[in-house]
Protein backbone atom coordinates (compact mmCIF):
# COMPACT_ATOMS: atom_id res chain seq x y z
CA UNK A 1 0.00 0.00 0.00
CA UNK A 2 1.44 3.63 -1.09
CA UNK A 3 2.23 6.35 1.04
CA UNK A 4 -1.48 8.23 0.58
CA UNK A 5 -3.17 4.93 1.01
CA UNK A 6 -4.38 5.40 4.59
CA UNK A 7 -6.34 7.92 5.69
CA UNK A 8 -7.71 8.51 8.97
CA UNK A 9 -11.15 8.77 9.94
CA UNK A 10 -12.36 12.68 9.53
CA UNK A 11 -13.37 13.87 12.95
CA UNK A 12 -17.04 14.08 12.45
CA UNK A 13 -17.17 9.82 12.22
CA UNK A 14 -15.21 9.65 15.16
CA UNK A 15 -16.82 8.16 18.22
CA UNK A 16 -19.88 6.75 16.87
CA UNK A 17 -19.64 3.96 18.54
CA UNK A 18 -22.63 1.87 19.73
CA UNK A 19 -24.85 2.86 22.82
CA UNK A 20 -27.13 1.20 24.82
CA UNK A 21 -30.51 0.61 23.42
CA UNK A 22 -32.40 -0.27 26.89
CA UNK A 23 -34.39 2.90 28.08
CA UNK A 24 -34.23 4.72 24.32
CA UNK A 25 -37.12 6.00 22.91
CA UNK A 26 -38.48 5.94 19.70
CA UNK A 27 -36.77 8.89 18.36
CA UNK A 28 -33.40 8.05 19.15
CA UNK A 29 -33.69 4.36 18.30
CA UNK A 30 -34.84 6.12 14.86
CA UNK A 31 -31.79 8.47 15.00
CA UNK A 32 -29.33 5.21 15.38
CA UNK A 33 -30.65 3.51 12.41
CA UNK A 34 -30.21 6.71 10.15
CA UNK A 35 -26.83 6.83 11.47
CA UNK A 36 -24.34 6.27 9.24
CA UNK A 37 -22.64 2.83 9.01
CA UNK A 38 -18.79 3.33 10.10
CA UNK A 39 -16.91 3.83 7.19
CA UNK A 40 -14.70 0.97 8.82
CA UNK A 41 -17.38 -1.62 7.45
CA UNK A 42 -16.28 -1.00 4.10
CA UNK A 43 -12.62 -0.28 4.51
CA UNK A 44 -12.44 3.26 4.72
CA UNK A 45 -14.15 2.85 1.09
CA UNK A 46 -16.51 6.30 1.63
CA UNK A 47 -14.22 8.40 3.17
CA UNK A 48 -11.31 7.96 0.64
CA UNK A 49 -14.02 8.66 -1.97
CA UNK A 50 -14.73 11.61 0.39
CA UNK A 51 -11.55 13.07 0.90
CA UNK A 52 -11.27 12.97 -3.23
CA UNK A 53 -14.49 14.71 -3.52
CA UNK A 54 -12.72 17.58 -1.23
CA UNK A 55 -10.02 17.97 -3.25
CA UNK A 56 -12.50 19.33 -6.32
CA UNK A 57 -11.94 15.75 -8.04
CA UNK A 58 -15.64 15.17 -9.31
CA UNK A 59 -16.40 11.57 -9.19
CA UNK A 60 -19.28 8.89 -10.86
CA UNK A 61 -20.34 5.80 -9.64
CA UNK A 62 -18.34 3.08 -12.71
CA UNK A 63 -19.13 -0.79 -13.04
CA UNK A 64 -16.79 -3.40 -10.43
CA UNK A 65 -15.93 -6.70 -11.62
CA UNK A 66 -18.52 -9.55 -11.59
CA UNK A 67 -17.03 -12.96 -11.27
CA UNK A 68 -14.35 -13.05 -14.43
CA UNK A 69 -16.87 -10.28 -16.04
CA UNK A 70 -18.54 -6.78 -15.74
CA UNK A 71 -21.13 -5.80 -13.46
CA UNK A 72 -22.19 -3.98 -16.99
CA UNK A 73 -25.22 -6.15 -19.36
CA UNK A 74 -22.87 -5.69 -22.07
CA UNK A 75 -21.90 -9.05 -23.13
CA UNK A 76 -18.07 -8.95 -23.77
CA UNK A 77 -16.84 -6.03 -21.74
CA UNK A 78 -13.84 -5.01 -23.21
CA UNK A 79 -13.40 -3.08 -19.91
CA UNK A 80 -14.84 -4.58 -17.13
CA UNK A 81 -14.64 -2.82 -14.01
CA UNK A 82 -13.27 0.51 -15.57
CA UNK A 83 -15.68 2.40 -17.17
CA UNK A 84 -18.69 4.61 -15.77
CA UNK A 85 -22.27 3.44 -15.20
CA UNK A 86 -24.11 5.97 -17.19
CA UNK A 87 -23.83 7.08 -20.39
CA UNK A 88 -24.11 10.84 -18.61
CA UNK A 89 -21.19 10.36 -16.12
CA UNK A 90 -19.45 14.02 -17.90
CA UNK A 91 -22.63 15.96 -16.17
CA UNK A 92 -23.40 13.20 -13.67
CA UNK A 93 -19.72 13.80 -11.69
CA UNK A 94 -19.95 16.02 -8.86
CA UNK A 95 -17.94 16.98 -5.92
CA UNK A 96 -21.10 16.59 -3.68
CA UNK A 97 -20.79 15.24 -0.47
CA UNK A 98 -23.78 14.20 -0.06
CA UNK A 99 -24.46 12.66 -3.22
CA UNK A 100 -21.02 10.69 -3.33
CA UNK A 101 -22.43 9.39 0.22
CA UNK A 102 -25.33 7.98 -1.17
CA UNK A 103 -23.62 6.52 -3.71
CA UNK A 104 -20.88 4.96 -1.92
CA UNK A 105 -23.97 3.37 0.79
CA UNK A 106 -26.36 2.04 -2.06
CA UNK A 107 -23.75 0.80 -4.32
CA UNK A 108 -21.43 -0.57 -2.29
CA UNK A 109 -19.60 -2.32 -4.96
CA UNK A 110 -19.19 -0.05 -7.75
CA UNK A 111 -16.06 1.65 -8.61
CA UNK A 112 -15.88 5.41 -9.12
CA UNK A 113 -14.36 7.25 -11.96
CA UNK A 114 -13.36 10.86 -11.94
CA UNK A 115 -14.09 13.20 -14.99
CA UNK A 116 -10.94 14.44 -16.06
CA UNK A 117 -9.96 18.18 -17.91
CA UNK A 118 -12.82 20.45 -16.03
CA UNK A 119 -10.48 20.50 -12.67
CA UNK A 120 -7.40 18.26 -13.11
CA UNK A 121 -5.84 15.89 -16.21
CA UNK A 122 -3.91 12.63 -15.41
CA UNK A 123 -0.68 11.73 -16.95
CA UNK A 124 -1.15 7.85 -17.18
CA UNK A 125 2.21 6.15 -17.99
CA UNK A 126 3.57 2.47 -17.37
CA UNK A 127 4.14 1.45 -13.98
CA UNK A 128 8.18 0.88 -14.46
CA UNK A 129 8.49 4.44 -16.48
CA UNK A 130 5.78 5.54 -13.51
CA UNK A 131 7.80 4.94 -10.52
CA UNK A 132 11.05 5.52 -11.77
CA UNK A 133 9.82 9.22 -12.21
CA UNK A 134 7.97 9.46 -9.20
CA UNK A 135 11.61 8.73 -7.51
CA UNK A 136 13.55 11.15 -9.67
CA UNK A 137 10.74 13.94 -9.31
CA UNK A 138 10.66 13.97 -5.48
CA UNK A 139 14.82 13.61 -5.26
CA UNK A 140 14.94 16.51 -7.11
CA UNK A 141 12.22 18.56 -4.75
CA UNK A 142 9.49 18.69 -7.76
CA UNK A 143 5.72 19.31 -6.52
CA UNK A 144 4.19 15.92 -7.09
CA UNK A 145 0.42 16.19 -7.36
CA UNK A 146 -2.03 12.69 -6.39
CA UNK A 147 -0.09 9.40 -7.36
CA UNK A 148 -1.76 6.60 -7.67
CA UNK A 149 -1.23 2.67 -9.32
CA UNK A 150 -3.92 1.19 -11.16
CA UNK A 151 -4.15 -2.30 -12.40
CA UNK A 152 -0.52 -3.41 -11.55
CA UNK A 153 0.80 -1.91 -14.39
CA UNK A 154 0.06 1.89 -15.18
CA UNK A 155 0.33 4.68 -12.88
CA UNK A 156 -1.59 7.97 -12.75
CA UNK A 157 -0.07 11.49 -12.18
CA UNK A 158 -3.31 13.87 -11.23
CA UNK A 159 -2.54 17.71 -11.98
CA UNK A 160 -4.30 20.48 -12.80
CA UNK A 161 -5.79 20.88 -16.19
CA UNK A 162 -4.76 23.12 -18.78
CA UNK A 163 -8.47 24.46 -19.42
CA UNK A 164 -8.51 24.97 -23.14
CA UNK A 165 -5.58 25.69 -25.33
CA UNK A 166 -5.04 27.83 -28.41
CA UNK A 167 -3.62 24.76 -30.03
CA UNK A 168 -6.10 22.21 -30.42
CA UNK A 169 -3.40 19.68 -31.47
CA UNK A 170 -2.22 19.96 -28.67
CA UNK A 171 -5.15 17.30 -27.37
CA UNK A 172 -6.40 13.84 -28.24
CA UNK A 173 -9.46 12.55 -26.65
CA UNK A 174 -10.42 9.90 -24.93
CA UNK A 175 -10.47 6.96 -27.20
CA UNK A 176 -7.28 8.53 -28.90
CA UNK A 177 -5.14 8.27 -24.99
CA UNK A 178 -3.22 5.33 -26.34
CA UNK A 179 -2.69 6.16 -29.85
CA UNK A 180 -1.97 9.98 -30.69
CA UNK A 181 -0.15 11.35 -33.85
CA UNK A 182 2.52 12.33 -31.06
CA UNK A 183 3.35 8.74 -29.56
CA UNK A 184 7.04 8.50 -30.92
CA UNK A 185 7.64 11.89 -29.07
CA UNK A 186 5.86 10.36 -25.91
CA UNK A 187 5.55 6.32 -26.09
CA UNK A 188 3.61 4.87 -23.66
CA UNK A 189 1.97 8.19 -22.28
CA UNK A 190 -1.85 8.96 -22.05
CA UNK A 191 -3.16 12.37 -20.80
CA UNK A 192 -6.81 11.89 -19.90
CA UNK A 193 -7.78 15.60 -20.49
CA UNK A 194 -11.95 16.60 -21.78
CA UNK A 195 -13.76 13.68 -22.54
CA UNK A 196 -11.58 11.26 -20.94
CA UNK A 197 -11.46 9.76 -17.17
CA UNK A 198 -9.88 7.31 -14.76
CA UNK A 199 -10.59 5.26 -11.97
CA UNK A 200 -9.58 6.63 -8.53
CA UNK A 201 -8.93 4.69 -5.46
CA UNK A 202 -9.90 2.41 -3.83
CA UNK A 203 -11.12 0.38 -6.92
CA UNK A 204 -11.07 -3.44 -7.73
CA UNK A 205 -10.75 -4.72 -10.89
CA UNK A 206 -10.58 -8.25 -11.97
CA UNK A 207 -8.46 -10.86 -10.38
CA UNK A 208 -6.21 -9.18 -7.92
CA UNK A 209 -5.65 -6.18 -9.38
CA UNK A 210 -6.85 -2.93 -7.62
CA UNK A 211 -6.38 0.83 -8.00
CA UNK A 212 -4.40 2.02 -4.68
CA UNK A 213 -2.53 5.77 -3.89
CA UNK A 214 0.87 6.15 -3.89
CA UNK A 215 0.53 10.02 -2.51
CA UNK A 216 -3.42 10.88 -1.83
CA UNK A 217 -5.32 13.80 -2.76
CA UNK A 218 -4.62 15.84 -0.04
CA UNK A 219 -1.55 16.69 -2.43
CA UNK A 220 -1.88 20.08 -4.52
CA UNK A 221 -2.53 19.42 -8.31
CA UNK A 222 0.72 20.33 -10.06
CA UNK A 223 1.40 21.80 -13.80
CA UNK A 224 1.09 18.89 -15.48
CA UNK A 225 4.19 20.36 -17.42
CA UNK A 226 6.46 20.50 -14.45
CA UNK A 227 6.08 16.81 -14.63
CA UNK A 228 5.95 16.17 -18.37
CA UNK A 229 9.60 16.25 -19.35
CA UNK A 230 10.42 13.39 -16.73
CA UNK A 231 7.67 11.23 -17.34
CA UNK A 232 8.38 11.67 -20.85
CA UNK A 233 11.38 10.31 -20.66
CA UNK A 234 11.54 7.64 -18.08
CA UNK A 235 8.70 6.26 -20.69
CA UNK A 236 11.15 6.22 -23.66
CA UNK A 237 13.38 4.23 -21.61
CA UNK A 238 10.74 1.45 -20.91
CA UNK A 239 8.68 1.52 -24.55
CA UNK A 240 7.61 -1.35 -25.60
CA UNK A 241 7.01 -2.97 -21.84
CA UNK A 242 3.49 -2.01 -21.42
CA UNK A 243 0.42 -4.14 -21.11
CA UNK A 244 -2.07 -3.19 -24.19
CA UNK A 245 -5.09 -4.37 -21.69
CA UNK A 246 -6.52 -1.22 -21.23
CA UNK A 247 -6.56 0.08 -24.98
CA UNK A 248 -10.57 0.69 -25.27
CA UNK A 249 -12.27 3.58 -23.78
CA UNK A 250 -16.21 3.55 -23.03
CA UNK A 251 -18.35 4.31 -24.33
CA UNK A 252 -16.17 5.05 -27.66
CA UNK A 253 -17.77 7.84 -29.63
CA UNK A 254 -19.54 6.78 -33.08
């Protein structure tokens, strides 16, 4: 587990432990059963999606893996696990606690995806290239945004977004991440920017594989330029290593 991967328990959840339910009346026995479950039933599940939500990261409830499948009724999920549940998850995301809550509590399965390029891209590079420049980056006293590993073989730089630029071709979208016109000048890079997303933590995926934080949200979202150069090139030094199992984006635009 990273460095970001454990966060405590925001103060508001703490001491909710159990009382006595001789003697209560009707109103507080009510009060205890709209009480929230601890988040420590599910893992600290809720409040890492919480403490994402805070840091203007606009989340949407995605499919979770079902047996060796999707918990999508599309037969042959090229995906499964990875993509959102609706079809509007660009207007559905929100940073709302209270709507992330509800989520979290009646789907207590699903994965969440956050919309990238309104508040923050993601630099998604191959885990050897990934960690090799999360090293040099910190040794050489860079501001490192949100790390975090997905699948066991990519990790995912979160920075701020660059809004939108002059230069169009600057920009592929999201079913273009793996493939731009630019890939011999950056092999192996994807930057999630409008129209694209990612999973965020904690997510499960099929088999063992999971998405986890190396350094958690409560990190500042860099330039995603102060980063670019390094990332860039610790991913020239490992092209041709990466897995192509996460090629397809969904839904793909007709």
């Amino acid at each position: 587990m990273g460095k970001g991967a454990g966060f405590g328990l925001p103060q508001c959840l703490k001491g909710l432990g159990g009382a006595p339910t001789g003697g209560q009346g009707r109103i507080s026995q009510w009060l205890r059963a709209r009480r929230p479950k601890d988040v420590g039933d599910d893992g600290g599940r809720e409040a890492l999606l919480l403490a994402v939500a805070a840091a203007g990261l606009p989340l949407a409830p995605a499919a979770h893996p079902s047996g060796y499948g999707c918990s999508c009724d599309r037969i042959g999920c090229p995906t499964p696990g990875r993509h959102p549940v609706s079809f509007a998850w660009q207007t559905q995301s929100t940073t709302d606690r209270g709507q992330i809550e509800r989520w979290a509590r009646h789907q207590p399965q699903a994965n969440f995806i956050t919309a990238t390029g309104m508040v923050h891209d993601v630099l998604d590079v191959p885990r050897e290239a990934g960690l090799e420049a999360l090293e040099r980056l910190l040794a050489e006293g860079i501001d490192v945004g949100p790390v975090a590993e997905s699948g066991g073989d990519r990790v995912l730089f979160f920075t701020a977004t660059r809004g939108t630029p002059e230069d169009e071709d600057e920009w592929w979208p999201c079913e273009l991440d793996c493939h731009p016109e630019t890939m011999d000048e950056h092999p192996g890079l994807r930057w999630h920017c409008r129209g694209s997303y990612v999973l965020v933590p904690p997510a499960q995926l099929p088999g063992d594989a999971g998405v986890t934080w190396l350094r958690g949200p409560e990190h500042a979202l860099p330039d995603p330029l102060t980063l670019l150069e390094t990332l860039t090139d610790a991913c020239a030094r490992f092209a041709g290593t990466e897995s192509e199992h996460e090629t397809s984006a969904w839904p793909l635009r007709r």
